[in-house]
PDB file of N, CA and C in Angstrom:
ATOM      1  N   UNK A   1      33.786 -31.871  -1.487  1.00  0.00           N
ATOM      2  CA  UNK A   1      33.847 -31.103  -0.265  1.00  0.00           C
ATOM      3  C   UNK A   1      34.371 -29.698  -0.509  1.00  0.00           C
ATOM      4  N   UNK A   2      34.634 -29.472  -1.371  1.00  0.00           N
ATOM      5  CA  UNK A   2      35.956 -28.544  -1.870  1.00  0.00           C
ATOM      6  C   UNK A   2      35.023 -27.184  -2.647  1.00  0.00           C
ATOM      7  N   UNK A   3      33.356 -27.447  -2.568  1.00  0.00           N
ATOM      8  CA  UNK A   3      32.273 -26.485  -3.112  1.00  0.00           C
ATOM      9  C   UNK A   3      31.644 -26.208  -1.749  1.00  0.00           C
ATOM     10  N   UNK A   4      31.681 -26.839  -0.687  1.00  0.00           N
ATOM     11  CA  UNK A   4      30.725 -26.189   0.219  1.00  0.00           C
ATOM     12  C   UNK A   4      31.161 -24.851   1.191  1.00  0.00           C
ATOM     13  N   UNK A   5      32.252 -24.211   0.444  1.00  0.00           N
ATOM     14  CA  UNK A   5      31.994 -22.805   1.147  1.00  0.00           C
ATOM     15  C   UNK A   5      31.615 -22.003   0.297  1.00  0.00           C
ATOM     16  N   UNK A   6      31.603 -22.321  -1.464  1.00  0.00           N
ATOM     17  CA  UNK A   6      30.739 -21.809  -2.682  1.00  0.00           C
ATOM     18  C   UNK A   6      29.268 -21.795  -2.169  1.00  0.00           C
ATOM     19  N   UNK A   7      28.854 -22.766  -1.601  1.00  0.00           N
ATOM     20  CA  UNK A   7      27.845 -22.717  -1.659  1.00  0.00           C
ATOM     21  C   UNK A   7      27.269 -22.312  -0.409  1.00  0.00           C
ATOM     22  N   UNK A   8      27.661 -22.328   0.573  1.00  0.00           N
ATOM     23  CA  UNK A   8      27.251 -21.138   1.506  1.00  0.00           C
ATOM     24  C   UNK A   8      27.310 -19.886   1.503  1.00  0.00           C
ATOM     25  N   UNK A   9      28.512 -19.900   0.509  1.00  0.00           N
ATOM     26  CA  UNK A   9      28.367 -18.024   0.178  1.00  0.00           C
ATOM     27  C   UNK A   9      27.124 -17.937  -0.888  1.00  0.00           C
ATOM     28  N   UNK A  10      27.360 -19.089  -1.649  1.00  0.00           N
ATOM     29  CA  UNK A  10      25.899 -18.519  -2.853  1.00  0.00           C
ATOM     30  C   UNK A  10      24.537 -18.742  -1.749  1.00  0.00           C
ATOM     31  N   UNK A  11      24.184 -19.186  -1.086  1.00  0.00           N
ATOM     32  CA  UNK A  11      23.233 -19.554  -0.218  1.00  0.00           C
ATOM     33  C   UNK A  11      23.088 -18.001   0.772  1.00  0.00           C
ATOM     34  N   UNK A  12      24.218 -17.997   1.153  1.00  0.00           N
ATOM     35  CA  UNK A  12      23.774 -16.500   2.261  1.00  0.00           C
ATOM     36  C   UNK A  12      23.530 -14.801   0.814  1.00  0.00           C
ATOM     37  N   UNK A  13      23.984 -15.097  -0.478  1.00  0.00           N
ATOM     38  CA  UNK A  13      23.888 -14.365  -1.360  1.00  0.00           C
ATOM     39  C   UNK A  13      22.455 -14.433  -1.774  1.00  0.00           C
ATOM     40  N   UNK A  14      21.840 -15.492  -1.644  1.00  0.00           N
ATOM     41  CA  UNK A  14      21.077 -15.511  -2.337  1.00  0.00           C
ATOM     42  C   UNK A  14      19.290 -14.958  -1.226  1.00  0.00           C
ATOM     43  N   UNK A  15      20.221 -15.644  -0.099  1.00  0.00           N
ATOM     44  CA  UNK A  15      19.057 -14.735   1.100  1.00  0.00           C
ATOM     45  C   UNK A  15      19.342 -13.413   0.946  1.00  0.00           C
ATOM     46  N   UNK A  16      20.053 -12.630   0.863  1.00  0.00           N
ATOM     47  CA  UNK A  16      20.447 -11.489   1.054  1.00  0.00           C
ATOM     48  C   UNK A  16      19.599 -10.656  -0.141  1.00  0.00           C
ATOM     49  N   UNK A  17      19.227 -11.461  -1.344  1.00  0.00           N
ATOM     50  CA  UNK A  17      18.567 -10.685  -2.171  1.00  0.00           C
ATOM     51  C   UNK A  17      17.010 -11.185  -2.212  1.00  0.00           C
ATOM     52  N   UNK A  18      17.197 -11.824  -1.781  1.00  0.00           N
ATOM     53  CA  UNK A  18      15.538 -12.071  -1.400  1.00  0.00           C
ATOM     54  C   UNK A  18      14.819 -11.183  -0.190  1.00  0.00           C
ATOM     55  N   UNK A  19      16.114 -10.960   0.903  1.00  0.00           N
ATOM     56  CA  UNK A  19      15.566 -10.370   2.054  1.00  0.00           C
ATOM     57  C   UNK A  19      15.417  -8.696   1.294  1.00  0.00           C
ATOM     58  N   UNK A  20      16.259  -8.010   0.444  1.00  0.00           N
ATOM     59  CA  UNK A  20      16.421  -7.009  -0.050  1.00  0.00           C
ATOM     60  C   UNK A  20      15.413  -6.819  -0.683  1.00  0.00           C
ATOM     61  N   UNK A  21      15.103  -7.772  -1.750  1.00  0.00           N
ATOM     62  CA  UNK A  21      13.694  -7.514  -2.884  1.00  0.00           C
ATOM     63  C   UNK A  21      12.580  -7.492  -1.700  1.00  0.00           C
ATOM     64  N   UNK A  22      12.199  -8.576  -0.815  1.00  0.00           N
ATOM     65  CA  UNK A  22      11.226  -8.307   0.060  1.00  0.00           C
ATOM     66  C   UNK A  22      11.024  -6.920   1.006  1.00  0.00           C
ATOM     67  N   UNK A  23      11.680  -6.525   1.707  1.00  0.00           N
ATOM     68  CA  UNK A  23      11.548  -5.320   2.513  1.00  0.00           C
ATOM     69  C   UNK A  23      11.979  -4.007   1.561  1.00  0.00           C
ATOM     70  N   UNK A  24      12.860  -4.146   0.439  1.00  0.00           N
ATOM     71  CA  UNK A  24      12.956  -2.761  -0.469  1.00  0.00           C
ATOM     72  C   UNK A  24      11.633  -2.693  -1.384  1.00  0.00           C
ATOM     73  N   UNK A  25      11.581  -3.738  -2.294  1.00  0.00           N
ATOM     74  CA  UNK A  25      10.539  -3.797  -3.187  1.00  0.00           C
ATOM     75  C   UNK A  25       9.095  -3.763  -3.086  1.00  0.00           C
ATOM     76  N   UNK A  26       9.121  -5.099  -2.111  1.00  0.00           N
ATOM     77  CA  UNK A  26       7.936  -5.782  -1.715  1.00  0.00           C
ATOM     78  C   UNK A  26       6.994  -5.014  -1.040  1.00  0.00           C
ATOM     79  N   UNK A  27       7.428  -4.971   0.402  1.00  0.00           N
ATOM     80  CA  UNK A  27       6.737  -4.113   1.227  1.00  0.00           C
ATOM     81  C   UNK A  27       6.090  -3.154   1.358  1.00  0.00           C
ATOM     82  N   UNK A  28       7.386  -2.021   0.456  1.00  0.00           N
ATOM     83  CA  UNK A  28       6.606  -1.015  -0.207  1.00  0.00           C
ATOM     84  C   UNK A  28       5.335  -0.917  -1.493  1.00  0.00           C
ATOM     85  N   UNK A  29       5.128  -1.430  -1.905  1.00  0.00           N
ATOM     86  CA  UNK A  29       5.162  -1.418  -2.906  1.00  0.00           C
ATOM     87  C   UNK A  29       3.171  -1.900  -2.744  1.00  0.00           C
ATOM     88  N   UNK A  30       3.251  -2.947  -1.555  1.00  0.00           N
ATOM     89  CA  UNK A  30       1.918  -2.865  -0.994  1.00  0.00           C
ATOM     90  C   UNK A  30       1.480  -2.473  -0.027  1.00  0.00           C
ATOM     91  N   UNK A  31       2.653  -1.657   0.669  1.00  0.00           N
ATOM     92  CA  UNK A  31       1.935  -0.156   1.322  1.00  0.00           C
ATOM     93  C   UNK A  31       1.231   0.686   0.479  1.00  0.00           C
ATOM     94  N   UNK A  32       2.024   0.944  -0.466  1.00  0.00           N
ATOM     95  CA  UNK A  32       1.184   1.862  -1.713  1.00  0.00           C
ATOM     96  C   UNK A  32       0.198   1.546  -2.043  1.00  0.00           C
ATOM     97  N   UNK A  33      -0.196   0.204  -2.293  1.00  0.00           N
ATOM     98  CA  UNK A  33      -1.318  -0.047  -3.224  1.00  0.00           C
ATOM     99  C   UNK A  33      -2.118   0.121  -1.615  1.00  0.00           C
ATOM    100  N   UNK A  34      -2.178   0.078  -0.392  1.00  0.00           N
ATOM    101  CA  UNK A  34      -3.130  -0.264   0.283  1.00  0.00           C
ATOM    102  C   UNK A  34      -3.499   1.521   0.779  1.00  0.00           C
ATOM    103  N   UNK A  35      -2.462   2.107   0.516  1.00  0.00           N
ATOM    104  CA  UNK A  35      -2.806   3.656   0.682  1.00  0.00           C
ATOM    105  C   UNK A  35      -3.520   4.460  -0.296  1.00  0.00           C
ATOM    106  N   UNK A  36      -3.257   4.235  -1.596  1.00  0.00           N
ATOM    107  CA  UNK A  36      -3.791   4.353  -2.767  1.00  0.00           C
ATOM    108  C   UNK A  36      -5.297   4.274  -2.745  1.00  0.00           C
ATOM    109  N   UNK A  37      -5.658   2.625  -2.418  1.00  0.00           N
ATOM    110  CA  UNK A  37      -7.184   2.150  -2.205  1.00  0.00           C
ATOM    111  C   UNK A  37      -7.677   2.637  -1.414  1.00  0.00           C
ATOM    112  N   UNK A  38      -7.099   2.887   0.053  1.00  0.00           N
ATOM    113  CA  UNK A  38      -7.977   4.182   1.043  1.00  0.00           C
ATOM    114  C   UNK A  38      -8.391   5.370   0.522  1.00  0.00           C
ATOM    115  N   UNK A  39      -7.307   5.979   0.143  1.00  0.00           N
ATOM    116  CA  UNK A  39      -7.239   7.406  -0.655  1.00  0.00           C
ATOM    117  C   UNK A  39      -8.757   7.423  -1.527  1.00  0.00           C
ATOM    118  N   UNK A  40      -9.139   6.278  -2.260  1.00  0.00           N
ATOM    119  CA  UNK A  40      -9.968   6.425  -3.624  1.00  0.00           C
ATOM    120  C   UNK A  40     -11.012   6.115  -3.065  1.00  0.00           C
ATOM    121  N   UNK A  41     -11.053   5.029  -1.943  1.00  0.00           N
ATOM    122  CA  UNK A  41     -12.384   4.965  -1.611  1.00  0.00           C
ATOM    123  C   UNK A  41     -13.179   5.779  -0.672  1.00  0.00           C
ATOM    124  N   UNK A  42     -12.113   6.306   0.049  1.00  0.00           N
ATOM    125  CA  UNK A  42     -12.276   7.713   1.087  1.00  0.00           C
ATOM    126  C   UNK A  42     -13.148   8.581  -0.125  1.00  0.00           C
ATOM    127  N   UNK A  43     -12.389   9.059  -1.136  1.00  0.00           N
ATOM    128  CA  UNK A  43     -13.191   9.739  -2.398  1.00  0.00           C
ATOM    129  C   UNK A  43     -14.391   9.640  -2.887  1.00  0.00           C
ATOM    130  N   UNK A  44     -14.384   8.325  -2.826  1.00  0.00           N
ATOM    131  CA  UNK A  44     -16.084   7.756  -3.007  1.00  0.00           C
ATOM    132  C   UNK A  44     -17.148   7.869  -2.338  1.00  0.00           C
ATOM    133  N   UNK A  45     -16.685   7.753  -1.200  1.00  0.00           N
ATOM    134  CA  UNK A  45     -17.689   7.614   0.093  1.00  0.00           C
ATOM    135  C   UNK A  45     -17.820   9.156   0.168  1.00  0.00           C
ATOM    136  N   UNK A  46     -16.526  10.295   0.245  1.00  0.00           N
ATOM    137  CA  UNK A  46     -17.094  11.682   0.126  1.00  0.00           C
ATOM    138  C   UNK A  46     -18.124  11.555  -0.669  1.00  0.00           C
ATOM    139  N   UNK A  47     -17.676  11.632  -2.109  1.00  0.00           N
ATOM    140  CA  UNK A  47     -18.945  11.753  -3.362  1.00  0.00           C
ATOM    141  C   UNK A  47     -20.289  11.408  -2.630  1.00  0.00           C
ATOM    142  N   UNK A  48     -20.536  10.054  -2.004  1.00  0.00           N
ATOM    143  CA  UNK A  48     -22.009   9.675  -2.296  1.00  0.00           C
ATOM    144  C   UNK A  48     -22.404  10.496  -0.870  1.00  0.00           C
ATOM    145  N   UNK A  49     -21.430  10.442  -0.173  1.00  0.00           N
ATOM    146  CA  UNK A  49     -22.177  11.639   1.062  1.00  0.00           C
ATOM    147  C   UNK A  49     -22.787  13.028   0.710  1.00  0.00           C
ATOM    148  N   UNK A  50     -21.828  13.588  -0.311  1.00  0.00           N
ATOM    149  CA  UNK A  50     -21.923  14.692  -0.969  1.00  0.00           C
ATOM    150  C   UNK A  50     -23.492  15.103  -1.530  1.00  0.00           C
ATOM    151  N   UNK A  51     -24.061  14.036  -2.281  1.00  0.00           N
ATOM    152  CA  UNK A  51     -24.914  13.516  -3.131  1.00  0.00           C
ATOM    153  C   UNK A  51     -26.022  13.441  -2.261  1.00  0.00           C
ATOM    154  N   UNK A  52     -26.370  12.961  -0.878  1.00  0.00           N
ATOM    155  CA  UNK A  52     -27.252  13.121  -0.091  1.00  0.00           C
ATOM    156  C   UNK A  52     -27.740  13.967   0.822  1.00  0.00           C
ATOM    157  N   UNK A  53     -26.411  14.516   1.108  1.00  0.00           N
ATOM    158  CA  UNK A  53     -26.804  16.127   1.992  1.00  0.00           C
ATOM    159  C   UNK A  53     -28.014  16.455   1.850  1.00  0.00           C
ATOM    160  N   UNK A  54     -28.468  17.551   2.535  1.00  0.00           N
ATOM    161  CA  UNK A  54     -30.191  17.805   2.760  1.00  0.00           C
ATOM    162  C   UNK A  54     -31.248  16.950   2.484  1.00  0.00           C
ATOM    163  N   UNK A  55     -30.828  14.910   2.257  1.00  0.00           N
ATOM    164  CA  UNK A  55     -31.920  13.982   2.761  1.00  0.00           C
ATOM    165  C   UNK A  55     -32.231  14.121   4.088  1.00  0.00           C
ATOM    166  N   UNK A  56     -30.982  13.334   4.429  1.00  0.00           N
ATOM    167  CA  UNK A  56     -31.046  13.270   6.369  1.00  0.00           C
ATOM    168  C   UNK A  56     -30.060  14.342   6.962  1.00  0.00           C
ATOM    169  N   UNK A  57     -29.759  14.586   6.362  1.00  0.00           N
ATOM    170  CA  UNK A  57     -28.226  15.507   7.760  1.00  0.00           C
ATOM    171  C   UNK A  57     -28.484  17.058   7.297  1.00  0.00           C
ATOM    172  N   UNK A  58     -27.553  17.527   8.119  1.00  0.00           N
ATOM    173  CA  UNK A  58     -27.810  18.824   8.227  1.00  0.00           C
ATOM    174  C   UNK A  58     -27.721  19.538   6.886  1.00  0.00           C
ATOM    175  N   UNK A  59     -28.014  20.473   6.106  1.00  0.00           N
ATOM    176  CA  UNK A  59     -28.153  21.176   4.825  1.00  0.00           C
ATOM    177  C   UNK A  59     -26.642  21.940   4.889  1.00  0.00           C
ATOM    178  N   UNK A  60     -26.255  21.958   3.906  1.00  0.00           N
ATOM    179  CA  UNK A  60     -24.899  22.911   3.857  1.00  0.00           C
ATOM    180  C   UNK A  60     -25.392  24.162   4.122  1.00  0.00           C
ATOM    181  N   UNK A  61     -24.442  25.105   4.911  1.00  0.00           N
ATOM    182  CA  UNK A  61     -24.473  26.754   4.699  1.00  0.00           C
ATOM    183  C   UNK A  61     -24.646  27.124   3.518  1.00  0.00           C
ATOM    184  N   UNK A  62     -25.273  28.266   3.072  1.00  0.00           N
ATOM    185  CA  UNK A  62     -25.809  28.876   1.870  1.00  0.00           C
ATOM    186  C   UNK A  62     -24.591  29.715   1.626  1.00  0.00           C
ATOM    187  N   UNK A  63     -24.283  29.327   0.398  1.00  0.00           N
ATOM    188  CA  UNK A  63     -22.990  30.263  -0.245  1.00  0.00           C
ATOM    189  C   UNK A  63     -23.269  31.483  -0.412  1.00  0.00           C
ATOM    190  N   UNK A  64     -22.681  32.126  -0.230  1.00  0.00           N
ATOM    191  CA  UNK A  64     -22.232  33.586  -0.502  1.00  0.00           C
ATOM    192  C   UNK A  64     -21.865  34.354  -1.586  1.00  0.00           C
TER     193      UNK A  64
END
């Protein structure tokens, strides 16, 4: 009987770093990757738009 306030403290210690790694580490960490993948594929989709101009859509202005 003489361990179970050890072990509620190791028990609330041990949430405490799980809750920490999850919302410090975690969270972020696949915000990034999911901002990252927008970012690149946004890039892509420019490119192949880029690449078709004067098929169907309007022709770019003539540079200067």
């Amino acid at each position: 009987m003489e361990f179970a306030p050890l072990f509620a403290l190791s028990q609330a210690w041990t949430d405490s770093i799980g809750l920490l790694f999850t919302f410090a580490v975690l969270m972020p960490a696949i915000a990034t990757v999911c901002i990252v993948v927008s970012i690149v594929s946004g890039r892509g989709e420019k490119s192949d738009d880029g690449k078709l101009t004067g098929r169907w859509g309007r022709k770019p202005p003539p540079s200067e």
